[in-house]
N, C-alpha and C. Protein backbone atom coordinates (compact mmCIF):
# COMPACT_ATOMS: atom_id res chain seq x y z
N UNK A 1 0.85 -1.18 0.00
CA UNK A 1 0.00 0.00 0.00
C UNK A 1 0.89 1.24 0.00
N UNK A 2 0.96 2.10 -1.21
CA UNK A 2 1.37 3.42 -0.53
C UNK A 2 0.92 4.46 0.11
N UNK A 3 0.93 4.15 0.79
CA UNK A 3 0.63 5.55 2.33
C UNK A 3 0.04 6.67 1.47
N UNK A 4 1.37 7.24 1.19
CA UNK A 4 1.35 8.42 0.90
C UNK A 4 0.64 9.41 -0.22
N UNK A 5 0.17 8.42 -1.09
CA UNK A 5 -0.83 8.75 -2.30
C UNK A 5 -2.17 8.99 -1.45
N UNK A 6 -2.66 8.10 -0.80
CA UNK A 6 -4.08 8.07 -0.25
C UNK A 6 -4.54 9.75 1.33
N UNK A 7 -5.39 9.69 1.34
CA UNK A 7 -5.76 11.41 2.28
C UNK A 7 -5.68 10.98 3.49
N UNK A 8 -4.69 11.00 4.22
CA UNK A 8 -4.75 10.20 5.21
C UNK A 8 -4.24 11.41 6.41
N UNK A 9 -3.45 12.25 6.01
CA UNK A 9 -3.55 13.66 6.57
C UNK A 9 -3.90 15.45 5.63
N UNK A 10 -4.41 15.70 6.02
CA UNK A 10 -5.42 17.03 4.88
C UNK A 10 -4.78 18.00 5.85
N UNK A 11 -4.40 19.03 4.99
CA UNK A 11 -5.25 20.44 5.20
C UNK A 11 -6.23 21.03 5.54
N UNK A 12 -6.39 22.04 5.60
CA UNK A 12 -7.90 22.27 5.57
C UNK A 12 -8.85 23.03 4.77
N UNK A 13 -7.58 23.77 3.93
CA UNK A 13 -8.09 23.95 2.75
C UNK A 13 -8.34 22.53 1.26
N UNK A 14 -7.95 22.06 2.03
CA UNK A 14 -8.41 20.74 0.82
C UNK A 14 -9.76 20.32 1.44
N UNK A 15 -10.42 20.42 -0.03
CA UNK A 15 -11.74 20.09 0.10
C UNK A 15 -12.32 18.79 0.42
N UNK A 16 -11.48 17.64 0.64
CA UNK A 16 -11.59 15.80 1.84
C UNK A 16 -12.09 16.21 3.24
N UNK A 17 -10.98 17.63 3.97
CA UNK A 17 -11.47 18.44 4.99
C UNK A 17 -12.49 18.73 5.12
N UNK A 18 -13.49 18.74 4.54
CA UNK A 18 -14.91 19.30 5.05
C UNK A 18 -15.61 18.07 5.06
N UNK A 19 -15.39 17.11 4.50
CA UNK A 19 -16.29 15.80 4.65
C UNK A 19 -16.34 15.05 6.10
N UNK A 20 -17.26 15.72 7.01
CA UNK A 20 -17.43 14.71 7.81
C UNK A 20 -17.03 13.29 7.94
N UNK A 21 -17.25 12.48 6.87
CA UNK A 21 -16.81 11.42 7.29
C UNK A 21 -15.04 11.31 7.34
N UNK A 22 -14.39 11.73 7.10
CA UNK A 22 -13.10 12.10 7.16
C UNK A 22 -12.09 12.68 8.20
N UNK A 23 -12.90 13.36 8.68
CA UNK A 23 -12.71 15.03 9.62
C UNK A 23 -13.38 15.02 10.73
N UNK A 24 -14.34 14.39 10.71
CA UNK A 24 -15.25 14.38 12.06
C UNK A 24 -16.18 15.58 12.26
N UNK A 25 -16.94 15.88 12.97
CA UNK A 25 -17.73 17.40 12.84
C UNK A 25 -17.24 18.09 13.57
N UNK A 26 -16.08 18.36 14.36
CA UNK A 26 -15.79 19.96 14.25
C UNK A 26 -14.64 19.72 13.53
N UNK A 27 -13.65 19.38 12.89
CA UNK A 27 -12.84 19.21 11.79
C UNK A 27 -13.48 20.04 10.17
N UNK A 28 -14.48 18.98 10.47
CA UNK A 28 -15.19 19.21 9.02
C UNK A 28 -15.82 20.48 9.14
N UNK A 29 -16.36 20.91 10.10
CA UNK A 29 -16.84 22.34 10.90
C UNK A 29 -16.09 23.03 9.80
N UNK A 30 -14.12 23.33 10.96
CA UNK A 30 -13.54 24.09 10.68
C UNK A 30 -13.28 24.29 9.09
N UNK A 31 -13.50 23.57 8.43
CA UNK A 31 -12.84 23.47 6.84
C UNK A 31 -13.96 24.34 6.34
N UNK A 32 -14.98 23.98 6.42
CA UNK A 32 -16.10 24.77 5.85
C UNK A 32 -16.04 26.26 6.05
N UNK A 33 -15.87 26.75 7.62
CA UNK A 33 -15.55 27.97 7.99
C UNK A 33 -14.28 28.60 6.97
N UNK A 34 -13.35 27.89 7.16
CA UNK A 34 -11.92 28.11 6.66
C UNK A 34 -12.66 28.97 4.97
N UNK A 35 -13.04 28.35 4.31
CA UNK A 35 -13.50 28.11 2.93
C UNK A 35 -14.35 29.31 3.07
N UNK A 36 -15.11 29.47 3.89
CA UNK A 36 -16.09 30.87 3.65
C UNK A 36 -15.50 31.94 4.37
N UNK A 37 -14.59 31.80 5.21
CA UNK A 37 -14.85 33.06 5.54
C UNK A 37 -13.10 33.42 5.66
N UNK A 38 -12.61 32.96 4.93
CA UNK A 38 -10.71 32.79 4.72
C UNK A 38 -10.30 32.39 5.50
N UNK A 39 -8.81 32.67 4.82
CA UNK A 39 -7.74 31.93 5.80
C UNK A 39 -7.30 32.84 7.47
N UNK A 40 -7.90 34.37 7.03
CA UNK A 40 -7.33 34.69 8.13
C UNK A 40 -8.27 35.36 9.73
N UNK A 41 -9.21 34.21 8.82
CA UNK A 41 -10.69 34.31 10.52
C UNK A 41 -10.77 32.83 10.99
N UNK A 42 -9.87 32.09 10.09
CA UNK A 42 -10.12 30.59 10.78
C UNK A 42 -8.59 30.29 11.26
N UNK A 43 -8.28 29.43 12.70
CA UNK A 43 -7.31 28.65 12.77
C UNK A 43 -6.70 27.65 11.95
N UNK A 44 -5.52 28.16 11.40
CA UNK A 44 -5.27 26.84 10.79
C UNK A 44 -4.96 25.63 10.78
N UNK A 45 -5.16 24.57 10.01
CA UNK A 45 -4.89 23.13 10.57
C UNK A 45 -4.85 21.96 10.01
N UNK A 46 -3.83 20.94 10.46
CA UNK A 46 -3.90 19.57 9.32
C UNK A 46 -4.51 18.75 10.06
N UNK A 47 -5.36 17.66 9.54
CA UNK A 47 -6.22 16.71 10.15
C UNK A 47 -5.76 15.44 9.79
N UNK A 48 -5.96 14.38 10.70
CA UNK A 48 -5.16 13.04 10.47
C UNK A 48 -6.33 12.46 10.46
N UNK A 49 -6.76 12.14 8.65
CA UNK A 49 -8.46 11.54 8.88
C UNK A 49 -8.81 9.94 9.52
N UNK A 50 -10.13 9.56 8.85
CA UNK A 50 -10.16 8.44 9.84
C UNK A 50 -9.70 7.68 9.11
N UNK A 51 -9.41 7.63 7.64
CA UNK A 51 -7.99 6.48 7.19
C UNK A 51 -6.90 6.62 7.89
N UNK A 52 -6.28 7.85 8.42
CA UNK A 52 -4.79 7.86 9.06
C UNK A 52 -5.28 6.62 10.16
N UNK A 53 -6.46 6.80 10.89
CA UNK A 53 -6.84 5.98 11.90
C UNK A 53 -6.76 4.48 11.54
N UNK A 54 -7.68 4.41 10.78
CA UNK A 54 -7.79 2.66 10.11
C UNK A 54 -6.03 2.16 9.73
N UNK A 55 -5.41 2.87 9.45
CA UNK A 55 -3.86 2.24 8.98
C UNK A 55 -2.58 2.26 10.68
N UNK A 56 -3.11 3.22 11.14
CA UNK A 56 -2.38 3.18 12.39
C UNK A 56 -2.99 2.30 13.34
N UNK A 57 -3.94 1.81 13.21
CA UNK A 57 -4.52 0.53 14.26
C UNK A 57 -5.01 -0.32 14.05
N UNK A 58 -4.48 -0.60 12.73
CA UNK A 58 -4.46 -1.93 11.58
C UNK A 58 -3.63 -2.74 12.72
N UNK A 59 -3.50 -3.41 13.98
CA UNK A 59 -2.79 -3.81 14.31
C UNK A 59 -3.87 -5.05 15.43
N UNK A 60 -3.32 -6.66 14.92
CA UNK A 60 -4.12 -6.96 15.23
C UNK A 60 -4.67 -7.72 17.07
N UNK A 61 -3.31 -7.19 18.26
CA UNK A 61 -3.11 -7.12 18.99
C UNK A 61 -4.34 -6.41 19.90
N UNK A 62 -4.13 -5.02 19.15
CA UNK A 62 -5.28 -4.08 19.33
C UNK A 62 -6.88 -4.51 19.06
N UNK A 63 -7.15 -5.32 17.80
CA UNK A 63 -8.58 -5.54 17.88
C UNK A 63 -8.58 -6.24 18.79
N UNK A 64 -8.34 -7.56 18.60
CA UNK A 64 -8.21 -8.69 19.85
C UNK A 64 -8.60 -8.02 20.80
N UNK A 65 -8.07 -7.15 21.52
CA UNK A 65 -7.69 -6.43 23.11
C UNK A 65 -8.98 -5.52 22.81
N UNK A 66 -9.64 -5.36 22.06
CA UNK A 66 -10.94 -4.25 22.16
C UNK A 66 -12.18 -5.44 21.75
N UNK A 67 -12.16 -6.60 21.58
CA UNK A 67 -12.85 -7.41 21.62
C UNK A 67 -13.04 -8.15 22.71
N UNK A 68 -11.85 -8.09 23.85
CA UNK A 68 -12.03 -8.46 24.91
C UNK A 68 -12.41 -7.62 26.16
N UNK A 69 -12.39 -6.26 25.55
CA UNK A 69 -13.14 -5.59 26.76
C UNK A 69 -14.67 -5.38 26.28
N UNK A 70 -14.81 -5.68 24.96
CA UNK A 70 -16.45 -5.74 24.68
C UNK A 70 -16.85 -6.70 25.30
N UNK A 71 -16.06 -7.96 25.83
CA UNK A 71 -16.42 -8.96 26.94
C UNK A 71 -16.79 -9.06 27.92
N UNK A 72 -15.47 -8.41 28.48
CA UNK A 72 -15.35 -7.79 30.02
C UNK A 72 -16.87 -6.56 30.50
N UNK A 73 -17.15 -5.82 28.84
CA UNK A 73 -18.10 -4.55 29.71
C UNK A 73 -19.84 -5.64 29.72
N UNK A 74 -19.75 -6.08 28.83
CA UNK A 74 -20.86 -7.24 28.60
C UNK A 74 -21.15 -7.93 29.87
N UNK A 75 -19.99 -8.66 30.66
CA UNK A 75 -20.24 -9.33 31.68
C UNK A 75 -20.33 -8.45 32.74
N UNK A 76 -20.03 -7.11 32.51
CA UNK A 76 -19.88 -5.98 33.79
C UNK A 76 -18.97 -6.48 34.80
N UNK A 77 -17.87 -6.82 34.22
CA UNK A 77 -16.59 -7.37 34.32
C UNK A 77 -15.52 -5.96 34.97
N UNK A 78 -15.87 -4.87 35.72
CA UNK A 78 -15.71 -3.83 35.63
C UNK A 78 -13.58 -3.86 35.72
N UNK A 79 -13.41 -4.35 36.83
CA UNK A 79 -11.94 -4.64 36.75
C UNK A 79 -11.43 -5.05 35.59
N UNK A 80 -12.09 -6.38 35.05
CA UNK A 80 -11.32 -7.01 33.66
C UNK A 80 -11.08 -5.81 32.60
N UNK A 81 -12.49 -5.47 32.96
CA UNK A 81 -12.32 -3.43 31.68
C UNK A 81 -11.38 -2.68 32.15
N UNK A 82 -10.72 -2.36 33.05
CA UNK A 82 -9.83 -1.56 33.17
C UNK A 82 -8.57 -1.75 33.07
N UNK A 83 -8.28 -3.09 32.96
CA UNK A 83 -7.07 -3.70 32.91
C UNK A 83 -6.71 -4.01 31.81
N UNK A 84 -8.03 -4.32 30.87
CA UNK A 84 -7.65 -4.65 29.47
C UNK A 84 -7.62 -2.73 28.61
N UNK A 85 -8.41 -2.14 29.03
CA UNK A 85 -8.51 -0.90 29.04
C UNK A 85 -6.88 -0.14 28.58
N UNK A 86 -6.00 -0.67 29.81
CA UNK A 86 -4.88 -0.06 30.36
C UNK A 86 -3.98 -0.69 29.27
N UNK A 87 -4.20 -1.69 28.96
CA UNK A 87 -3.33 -2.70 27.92
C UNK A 87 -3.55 -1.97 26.74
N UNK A 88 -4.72 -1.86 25.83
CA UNK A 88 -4.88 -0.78 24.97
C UNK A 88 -4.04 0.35 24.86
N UNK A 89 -4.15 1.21 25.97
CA UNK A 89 -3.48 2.59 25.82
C UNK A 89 -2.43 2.61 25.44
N UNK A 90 -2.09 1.84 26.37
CA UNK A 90 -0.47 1.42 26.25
C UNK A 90 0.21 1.16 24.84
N UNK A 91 -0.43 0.36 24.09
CA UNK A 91 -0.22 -0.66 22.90
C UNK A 91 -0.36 0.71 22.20
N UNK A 92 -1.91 1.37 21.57
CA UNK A 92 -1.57 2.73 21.26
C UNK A 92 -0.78 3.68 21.02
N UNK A 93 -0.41 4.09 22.68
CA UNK A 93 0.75 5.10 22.61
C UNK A 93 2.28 4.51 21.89
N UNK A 94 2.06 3.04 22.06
CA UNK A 94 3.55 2.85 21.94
C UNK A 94 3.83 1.91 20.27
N UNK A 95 2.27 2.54 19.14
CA UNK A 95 2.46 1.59 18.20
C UNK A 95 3.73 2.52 17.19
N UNK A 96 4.26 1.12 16.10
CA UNK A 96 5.48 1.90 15.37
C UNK A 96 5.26 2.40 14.38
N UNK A 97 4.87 3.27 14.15
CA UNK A 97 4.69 4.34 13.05
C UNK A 97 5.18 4.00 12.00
N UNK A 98 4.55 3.83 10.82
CA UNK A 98 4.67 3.11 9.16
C UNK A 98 5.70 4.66 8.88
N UNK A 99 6.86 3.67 8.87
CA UNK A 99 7.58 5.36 7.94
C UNK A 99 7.11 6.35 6.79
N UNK A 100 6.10 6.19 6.21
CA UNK A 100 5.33 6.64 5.02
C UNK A 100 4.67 7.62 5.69
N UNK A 101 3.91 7.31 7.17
CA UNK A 101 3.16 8.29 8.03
C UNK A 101 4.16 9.10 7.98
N UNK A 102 5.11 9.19 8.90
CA UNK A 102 5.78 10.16 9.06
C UNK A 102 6.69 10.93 8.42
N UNK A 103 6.79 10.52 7.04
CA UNK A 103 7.30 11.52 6.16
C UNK A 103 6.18 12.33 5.58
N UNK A 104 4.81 11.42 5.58
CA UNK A 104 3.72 12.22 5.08
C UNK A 104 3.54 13.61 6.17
N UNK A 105 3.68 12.91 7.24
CA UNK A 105 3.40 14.16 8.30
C UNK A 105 4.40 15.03 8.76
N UNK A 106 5.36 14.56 8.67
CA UNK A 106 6.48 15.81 8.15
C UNK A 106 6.72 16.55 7.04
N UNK A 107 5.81 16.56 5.78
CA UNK A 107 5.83 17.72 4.89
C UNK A 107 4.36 18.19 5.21
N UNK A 108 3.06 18.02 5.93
CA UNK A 108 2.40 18.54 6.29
C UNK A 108 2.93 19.60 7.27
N UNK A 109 3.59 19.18 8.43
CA UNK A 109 4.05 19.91 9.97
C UNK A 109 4.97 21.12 9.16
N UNK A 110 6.03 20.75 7.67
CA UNK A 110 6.47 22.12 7.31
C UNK A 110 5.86 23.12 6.80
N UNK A 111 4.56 22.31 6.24
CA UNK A 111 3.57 23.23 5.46
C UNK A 111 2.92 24.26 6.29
N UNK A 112 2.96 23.33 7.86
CA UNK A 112 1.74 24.25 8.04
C UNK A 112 2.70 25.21 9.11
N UNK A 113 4.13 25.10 9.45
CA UNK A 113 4.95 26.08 9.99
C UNK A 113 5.05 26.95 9.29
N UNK A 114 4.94 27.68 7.75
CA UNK A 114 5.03 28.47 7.23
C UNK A 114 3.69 29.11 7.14
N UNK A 115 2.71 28.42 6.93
CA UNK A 115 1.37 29.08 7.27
C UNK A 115 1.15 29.66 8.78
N UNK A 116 1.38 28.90 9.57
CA UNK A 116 0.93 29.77 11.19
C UNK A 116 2.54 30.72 11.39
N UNK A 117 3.45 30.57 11.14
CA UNK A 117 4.44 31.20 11.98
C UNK A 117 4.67 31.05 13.26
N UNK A 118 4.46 29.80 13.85
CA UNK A 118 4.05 28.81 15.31
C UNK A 118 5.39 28.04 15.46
N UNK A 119 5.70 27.67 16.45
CA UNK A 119 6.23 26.36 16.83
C UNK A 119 5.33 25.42 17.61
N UNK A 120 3.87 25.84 18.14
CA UNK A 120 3.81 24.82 18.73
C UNK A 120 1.64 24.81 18.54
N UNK A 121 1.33 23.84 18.63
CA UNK A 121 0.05 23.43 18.14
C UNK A 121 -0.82 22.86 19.00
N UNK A 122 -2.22 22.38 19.32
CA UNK A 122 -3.14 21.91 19.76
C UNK A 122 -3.17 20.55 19.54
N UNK A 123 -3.31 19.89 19.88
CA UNK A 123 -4.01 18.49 18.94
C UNK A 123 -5.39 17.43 19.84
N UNK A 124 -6.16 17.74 18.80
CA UNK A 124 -7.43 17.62 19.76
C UNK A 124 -8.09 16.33 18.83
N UNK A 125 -9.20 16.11 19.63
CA UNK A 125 -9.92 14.73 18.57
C UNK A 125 -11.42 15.83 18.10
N UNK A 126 -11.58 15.42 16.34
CA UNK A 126 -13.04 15.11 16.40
C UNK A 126 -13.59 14.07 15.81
N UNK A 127 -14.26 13.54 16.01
CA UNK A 127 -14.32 12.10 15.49
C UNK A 127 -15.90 12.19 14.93
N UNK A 128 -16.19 11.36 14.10
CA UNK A 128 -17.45 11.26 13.50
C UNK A 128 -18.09 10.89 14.25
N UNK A 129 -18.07 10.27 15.28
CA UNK A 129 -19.43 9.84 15.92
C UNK A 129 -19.11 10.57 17.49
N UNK A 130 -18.97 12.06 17.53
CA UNK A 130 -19.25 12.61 18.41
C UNK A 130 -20.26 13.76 18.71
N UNK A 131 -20.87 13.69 17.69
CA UNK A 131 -21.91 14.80 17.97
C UNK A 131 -23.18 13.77 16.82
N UNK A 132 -23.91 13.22 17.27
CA UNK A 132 -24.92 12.46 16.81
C UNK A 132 -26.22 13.08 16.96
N UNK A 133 -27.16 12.82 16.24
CA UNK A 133 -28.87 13.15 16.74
C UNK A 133 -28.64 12.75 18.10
N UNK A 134 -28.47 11.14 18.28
CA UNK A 134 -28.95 10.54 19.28
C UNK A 134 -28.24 10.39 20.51
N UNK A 135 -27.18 11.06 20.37
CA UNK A 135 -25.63 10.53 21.46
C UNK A 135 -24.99 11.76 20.88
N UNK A 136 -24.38 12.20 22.51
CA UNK A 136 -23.23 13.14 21.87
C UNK A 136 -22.08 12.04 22.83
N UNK A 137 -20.91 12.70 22.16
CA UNK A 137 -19.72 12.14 22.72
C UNK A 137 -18.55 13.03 23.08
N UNK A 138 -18.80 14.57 22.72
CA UNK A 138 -17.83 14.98 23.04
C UNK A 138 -17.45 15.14 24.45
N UNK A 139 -15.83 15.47 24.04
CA UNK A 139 -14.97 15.49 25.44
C UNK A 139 -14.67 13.77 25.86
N UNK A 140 -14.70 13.43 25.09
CA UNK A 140 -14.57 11.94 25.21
C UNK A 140 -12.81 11.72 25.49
N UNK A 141 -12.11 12.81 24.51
CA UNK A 141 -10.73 12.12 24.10
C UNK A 141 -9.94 13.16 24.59
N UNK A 142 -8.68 13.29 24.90
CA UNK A 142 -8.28 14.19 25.60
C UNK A 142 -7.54 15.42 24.56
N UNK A 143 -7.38 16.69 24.79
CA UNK A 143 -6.72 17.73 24.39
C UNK A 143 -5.48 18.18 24.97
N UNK A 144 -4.57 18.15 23.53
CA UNK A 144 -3.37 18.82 24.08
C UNK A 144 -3.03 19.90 23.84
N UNK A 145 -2.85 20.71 24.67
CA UNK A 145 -2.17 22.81 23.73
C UNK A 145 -0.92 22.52 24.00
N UNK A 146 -0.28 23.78 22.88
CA UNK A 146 0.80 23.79 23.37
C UNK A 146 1.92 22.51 22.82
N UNK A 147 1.41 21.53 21.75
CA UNK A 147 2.71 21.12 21.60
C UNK A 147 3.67 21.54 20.88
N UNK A 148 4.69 20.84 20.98
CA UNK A 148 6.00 21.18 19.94
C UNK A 148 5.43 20.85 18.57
N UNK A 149 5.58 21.62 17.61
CA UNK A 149 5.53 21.22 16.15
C UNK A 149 6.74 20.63 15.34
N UNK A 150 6.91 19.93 15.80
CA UNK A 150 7.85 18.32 15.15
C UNK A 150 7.26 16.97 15.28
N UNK A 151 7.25 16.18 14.11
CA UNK A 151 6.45 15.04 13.82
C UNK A 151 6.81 14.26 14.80
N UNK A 152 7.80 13.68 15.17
CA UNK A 152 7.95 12.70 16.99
C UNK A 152 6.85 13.29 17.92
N UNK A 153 6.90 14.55 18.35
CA UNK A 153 5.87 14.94 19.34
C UNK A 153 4.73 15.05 18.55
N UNK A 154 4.69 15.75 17.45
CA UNK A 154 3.07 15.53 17.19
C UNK A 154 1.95 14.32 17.02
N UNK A 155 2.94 13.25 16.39
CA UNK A 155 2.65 12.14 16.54
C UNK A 155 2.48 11.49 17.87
N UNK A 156 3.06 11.72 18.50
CA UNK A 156 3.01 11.11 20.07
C UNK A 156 1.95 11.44 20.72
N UNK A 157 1.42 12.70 20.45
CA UNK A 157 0.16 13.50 21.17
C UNK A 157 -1.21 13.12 20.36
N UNK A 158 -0.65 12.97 18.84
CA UNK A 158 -1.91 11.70 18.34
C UNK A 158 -2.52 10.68 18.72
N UNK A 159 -1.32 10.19 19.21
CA UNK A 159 -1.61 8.76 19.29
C UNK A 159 -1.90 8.35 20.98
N UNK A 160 -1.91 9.82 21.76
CA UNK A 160 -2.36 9.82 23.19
C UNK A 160 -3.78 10.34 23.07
N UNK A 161 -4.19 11.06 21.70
CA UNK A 161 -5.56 11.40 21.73
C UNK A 161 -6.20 10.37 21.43
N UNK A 162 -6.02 9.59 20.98
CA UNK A 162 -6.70 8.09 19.77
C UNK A 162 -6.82 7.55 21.24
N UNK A 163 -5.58 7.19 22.52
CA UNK A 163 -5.53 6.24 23.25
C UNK A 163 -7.04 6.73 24.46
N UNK A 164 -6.59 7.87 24.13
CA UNK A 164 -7.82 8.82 25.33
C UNK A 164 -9.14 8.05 25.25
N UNK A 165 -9.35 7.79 24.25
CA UNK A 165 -10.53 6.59 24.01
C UNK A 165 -10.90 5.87 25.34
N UNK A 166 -9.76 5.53 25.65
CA UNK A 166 -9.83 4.18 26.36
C UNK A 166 -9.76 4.40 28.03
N UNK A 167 -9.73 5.76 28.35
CA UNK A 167 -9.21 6.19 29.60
C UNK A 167 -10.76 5.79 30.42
N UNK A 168 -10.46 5.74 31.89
CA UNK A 168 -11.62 6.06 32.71
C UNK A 168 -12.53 7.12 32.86
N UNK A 169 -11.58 7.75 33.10
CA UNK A 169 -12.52 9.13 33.57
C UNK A 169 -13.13 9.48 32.09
């Protein structure tokens, strides 16, 4: 597979950015805003869509381990959930990054240092299934300000938002 052909991190002036299913709804929010009302009333920003997601947790350790806390919450197994819970995060934070990601996301992170004039960035979740008719979900995943804008840390703070999933609180 090459990585790097497929939209797996956007802009937000690229028009993949506004597709909800991609971007999530405030992602896809921001792109739309971006688009109407310019570049210099919207924050700018690259989004790691939910393909970046599907290829970074293509890993099959991880389903396994989220099939067994669909077990654990089923039986109201509440300990077994937190333990398998904890195993997740972990596995998450500490998966090895397809080198293709991170060259992809290192000519994004230069792109978008010349656009903000920043060293350092937010990295927040929105995910498609957080603002529903029927269910909201936000605040589900955790927010970071303030990071360094270099692909090691930005990536790292990704892949602690993805893990946030899995936290207790």
């Amino acid at each position: 597979m090459n990585l790097v052909s497929e939209n797996l991190i956007v802009n937000i002036e690229e028009e993949i950015a506004a597709d909800g299913r991609f971007t999530g709804g405030k992602g896809s929010s921001l792109a739309k805003l971006f688009h109407i009302l310019g570049k210099d009333n919207v924050p700018y920003a690259v989004m790691a869509t939910t393909e970046f997601a599907k290829v970074l947790l293509n890993d099959s350790a991880i389903v396994n381990l989220v099939t067994d806390l669909d077990a654990a919450l089923a039986k109201d197994d509440e300990d077994e959930a937190k333990k398998i819970a904890k195993k997740i995060i972990a596995l998450i934070e500490n998966i090895k990054t397809h080198p293709e990601l991170i060259s992809l996301l290192e000519k994004k992170i230069e792109m978008m240092k010349e656009r903000i004039g920043r060293n350092r960035v937010a990295v927040r979740s929105s995910g498609i299934t957080e603002d529903l008719a029927t269910a909201a979900f936000a605040g589900q995943f955790e927010t970071y300000l303030n990071v360094q804008l270099d692909p090691s840390n930005v990536i790292k703070y990704v892949l602690k938002c993805i893990a946030s999933a899995f936290e207790e609180d």
